[in-house]
C-alpha atoms as a PDB file:
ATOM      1  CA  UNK A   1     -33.027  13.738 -34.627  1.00  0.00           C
ATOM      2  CA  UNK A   2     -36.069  13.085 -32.437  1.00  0.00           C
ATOM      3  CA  UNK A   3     -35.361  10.635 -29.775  1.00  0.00           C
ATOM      4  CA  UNK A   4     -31.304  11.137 -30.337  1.00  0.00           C
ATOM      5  CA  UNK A   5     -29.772  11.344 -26.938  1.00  0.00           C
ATOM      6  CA  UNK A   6     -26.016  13.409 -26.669  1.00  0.00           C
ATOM      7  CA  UNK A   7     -24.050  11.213 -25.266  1.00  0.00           C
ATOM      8  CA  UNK A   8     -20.977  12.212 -23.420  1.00  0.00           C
ATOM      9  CA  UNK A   9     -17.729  10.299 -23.616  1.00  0.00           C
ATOM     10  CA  UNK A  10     -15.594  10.291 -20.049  1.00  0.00           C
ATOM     11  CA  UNK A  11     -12.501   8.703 -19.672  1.00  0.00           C
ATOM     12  CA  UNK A  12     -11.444   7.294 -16.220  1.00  0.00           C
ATOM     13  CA  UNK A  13      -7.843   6.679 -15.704  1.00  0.00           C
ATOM     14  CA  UNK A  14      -6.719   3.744 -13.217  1.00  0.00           C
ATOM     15  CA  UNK A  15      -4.189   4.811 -10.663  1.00  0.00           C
ATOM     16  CA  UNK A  16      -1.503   3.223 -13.120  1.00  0.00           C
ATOM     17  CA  UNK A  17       0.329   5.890 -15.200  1.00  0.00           C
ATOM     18  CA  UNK A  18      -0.248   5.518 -18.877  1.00  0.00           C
ATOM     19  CA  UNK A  19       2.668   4.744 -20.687  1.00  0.00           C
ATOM     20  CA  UNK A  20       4.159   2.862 -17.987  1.00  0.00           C
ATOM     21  CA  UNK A  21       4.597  -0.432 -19.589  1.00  0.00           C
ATOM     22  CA  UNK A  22       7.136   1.413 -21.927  1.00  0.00           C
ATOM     23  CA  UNK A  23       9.379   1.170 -18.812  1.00  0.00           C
ATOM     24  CA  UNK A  24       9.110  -2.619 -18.585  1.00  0.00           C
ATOM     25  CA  UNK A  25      11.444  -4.953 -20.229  1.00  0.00           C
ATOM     26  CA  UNK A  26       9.586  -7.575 -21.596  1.00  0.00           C
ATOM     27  CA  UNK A  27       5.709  -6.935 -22.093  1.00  0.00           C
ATOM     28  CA  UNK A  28       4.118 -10.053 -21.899  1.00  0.00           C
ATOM     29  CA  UNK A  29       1.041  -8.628 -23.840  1.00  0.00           C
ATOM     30  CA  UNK A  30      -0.645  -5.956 -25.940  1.00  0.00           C
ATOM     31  CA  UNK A  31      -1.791  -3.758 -22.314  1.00  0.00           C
ATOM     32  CA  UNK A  32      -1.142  -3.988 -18.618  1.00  0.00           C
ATOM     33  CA  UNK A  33      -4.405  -6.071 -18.369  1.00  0.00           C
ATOM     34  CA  UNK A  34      -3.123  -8.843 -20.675  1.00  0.00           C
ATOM     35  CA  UNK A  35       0.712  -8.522 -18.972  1.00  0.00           C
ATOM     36  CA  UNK A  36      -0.819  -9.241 -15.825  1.00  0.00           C
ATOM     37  CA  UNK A  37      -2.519 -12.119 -16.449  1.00  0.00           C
ATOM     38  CA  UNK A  38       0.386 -13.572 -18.485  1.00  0.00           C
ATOM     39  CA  UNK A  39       2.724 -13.260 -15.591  1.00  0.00           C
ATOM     40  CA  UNK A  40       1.176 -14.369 -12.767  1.00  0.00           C
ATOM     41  CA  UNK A  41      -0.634 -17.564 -11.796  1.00  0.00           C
ATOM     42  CA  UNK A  42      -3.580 -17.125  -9.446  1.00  0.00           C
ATOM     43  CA  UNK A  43      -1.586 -17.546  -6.318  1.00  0.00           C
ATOM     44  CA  UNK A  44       0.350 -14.449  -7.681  1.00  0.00           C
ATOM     45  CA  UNK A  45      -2.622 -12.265  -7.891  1.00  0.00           C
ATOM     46  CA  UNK A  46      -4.341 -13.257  -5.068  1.00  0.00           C
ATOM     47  CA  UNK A  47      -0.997 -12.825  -3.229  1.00  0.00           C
ATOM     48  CA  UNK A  48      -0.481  -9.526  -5.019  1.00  0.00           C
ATOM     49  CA  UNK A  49      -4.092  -8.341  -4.301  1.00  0.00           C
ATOM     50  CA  UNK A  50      -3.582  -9.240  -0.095  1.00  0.00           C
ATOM     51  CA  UNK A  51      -0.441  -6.839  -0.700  1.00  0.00           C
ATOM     52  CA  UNK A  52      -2.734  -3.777  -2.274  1.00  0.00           C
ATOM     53  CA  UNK A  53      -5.694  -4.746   0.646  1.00  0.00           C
ATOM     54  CA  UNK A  54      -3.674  -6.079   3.488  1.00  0.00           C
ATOM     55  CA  UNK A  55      -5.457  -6.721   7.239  1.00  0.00           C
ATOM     56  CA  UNK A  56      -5.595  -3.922   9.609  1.00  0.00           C
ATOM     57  CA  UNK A  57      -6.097  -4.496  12.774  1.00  0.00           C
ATOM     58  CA  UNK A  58      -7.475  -1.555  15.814  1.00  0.00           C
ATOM     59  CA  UNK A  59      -6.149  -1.836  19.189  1.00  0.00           C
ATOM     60  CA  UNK A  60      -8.274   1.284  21.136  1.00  0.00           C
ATOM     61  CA  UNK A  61      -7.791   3.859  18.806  1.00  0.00           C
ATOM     62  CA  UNK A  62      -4.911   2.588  17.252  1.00  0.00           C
ATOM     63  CA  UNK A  63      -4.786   1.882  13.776  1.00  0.00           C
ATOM     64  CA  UNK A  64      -2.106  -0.964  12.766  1.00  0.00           C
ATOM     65  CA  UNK A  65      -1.428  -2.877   9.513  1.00  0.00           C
ATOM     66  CA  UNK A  66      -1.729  -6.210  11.194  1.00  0.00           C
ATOM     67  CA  UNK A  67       0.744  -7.753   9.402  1.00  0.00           C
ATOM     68  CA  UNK A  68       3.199  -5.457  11.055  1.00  0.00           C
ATOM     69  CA  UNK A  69       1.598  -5.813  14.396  1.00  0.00           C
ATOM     70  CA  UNK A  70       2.253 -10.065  14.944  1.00  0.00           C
ATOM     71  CA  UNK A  71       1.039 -10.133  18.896  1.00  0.00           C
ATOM     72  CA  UNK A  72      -2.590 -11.002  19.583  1.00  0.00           C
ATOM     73  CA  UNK A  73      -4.941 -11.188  22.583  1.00  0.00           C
ATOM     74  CA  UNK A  74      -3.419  -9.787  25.809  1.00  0.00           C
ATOM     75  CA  UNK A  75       0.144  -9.821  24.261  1.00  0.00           C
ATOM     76  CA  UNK A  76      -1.402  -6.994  22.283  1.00  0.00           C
ATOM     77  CA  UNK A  77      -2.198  -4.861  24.736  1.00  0.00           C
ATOM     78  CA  UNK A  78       0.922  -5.427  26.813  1.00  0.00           C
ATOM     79  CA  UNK A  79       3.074  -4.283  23.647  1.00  0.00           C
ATOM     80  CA  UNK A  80       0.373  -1.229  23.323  1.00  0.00           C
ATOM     81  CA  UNK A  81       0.883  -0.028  26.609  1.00  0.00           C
ATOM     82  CA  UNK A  82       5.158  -0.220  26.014  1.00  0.00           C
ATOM     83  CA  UNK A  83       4.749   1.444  23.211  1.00  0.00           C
ATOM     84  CA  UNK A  84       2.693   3.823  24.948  1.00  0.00           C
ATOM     85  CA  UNK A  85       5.264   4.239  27.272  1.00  0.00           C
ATOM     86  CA  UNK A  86       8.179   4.294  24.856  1.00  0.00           C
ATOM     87  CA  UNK A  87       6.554   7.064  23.139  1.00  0.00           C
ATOM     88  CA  UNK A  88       4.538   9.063  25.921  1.00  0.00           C
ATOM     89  CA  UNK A  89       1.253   8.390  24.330  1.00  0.00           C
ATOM     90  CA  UNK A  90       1.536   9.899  20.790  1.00  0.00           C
ATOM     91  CA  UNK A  91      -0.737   8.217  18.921  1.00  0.00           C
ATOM     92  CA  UNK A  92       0.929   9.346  15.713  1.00  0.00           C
ATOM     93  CA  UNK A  93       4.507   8.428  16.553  1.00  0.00           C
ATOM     94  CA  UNK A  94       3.120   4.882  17.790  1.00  0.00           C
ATOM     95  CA  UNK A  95       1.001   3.996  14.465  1.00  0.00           C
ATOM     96  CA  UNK A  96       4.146   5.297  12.467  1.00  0.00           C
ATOM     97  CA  UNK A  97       6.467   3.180  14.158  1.00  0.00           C
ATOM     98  CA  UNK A  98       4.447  -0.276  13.828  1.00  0.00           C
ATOM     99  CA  UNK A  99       3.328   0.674  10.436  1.00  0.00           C
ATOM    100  CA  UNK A 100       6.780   2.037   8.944  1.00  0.00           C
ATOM    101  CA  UNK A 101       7.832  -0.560   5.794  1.00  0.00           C
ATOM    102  CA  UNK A 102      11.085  -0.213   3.865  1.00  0.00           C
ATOM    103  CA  UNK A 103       9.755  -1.041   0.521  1.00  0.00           C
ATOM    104  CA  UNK A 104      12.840  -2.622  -0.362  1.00  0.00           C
ATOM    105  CA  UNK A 105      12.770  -5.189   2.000  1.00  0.00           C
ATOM    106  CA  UNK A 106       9.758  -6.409  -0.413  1.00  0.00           C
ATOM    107  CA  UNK A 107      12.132  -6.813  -2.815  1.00  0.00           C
ATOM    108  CA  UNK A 108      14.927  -9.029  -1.509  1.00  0.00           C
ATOM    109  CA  UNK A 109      15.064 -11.976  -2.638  1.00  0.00           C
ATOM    110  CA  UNK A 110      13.884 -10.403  -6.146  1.00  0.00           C
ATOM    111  CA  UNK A 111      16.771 -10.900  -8.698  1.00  0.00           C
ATOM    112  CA  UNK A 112      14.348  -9.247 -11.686  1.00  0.00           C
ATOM    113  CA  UNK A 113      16.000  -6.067 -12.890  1.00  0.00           C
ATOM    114  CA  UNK A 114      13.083  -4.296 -12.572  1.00  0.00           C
ATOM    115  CA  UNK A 115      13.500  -3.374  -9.190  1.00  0.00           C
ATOM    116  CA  UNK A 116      15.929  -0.954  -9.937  1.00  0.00           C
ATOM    117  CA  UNK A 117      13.895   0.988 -11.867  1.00  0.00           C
ATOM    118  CA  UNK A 118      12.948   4.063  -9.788  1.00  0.00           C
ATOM    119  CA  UNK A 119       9.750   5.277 -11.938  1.00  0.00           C
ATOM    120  CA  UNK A 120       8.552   1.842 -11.440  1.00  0.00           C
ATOM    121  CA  UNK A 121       8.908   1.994  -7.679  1.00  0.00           C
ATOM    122  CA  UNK A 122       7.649   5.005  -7.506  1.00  0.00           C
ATOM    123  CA  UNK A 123       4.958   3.929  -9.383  1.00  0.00           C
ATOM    124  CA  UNK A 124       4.352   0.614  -7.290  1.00  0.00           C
ATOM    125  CA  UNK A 125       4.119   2.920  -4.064  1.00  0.00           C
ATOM    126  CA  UNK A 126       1.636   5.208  -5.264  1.00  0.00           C
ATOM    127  CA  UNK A 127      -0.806   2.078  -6.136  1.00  0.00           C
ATOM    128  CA  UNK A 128       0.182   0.872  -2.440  1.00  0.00           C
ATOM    129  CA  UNK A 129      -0.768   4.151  -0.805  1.00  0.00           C
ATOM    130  CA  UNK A 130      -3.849   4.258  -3.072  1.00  0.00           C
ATOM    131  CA  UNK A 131      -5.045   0.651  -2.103  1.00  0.00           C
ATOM    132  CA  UNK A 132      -4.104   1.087   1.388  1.00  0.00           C
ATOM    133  CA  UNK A 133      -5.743   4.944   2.027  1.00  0.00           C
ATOM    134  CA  UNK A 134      -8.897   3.906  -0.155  1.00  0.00           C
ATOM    135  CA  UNK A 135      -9.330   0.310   2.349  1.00  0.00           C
ATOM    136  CA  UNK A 136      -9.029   2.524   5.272  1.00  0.00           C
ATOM    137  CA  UNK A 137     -11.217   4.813   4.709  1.00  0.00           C
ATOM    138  CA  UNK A 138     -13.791   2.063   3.734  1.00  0.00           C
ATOM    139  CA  UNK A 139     -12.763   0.423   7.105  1.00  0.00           C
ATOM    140  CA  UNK A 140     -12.818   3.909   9.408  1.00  0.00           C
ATOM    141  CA  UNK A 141     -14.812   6.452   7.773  1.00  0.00           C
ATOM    142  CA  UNK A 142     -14.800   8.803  10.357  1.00  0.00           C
ATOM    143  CA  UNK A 143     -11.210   9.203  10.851  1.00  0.00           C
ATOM    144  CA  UNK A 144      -8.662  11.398   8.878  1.00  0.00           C
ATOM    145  CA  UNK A 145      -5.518   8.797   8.450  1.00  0.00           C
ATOM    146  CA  UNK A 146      -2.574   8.940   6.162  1.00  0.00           C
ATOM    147  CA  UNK A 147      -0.936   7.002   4.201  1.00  0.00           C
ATOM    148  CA  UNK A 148       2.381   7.923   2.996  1.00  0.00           C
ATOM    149  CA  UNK A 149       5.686   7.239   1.202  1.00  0.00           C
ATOM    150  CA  UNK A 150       8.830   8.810   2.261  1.00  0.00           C
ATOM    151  CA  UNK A 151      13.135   7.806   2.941  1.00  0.00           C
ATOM    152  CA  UNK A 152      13.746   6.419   6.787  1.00  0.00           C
ATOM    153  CA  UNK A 153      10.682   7.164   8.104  1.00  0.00           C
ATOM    154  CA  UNK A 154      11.000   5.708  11.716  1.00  0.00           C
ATOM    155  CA  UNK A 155      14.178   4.423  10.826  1.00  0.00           C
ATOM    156  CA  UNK A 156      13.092   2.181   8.269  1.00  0.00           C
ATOM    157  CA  UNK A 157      16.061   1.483   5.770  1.00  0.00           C
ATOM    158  CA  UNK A 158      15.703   3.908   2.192  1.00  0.00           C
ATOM    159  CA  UNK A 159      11.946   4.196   0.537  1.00  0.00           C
ATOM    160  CA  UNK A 160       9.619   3.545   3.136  1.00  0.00           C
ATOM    161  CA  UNK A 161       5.664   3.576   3.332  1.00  0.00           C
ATOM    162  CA  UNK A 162       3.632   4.208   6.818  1.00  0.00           C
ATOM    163  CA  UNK A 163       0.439   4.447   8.553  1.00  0.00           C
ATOM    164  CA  UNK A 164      -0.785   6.906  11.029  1.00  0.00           C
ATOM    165  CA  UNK A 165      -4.202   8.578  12.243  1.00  0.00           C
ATOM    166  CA  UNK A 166      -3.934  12.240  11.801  1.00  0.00           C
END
């Protein structure tokens, strides 16, 4: 036994749910590894991988998904300071409202009958606010913001996802 080291075994789980791939249709492979790569081309994971890291953009101290925010330069600031006014200055209310996303608007030009599949939404906007929370607090490390799902946030039409500095 001399020179034997113990060796402990730790398993990591991903922020997909195991077992999840019962819920799909038709597997394209023998694990979620193998079903993604035999259902997208690259475009579609590159695409798919913007989506999970998207741009963020800060204006002062706010915090937008740039995507979501479309005006640059001084058209940026203009819009800042009417949102400002719009919303007295709340920095959380502002954030919300540019970064509020119906999730189904993803979706809609999507005929695939998985989209009706709630634990697979659900499961799609958990790896969305994972992604999006873990990117931001790469990007601002000092700051406490949230990422969260919820229905009509802002507004926003059903399941929505938003971003806001707490």
């Amino acid at each position: 036994m001399d020179g034997d080291k113990m060796y402990e075994i730790k398993y990591c789980s991903g922020i997909v749910k195991q077992g999840i791939m019962k819920k799909f249709r038709k597997p394209k492979g023998l694990n979620l590894f193998e079903h993604a790569c035999n259902c997208n081309s690259l475009e579609d994971i590159i695409a798919i991988s913007y989506l999970l890291c998207p741009d963020f953009i800060q204006i002062g101290e706010y915090i937008f998904v740039s995507v979501f925010f479309e005006e640059e330069g001084e058209e940026a600031i203009k819009k800042v300071k009417k949102l400002e006014e719009r919303f007295g200055k709340n920095k959380k209310l502002i954030e919300q409202w540019v970064n509020s996303w119906s999730i189904g608007d993803l979706f809609i030009n999507c005929t695939d009958e998985s989209y009706q599949n709630n634990s697979l939404i659900m499961q799609f906007c958990d790896i969305l606010v994972y992604n999006w929370q873990q990117r931001l607090k790469e990007l601002f490390p000092h700051k406490k913001i949230i990422v969260e799902t919820g229905n009509e946030i802002m507004g926003e039409l059903g399941l929505t996802i938003t971003v806001y500095e707490q």
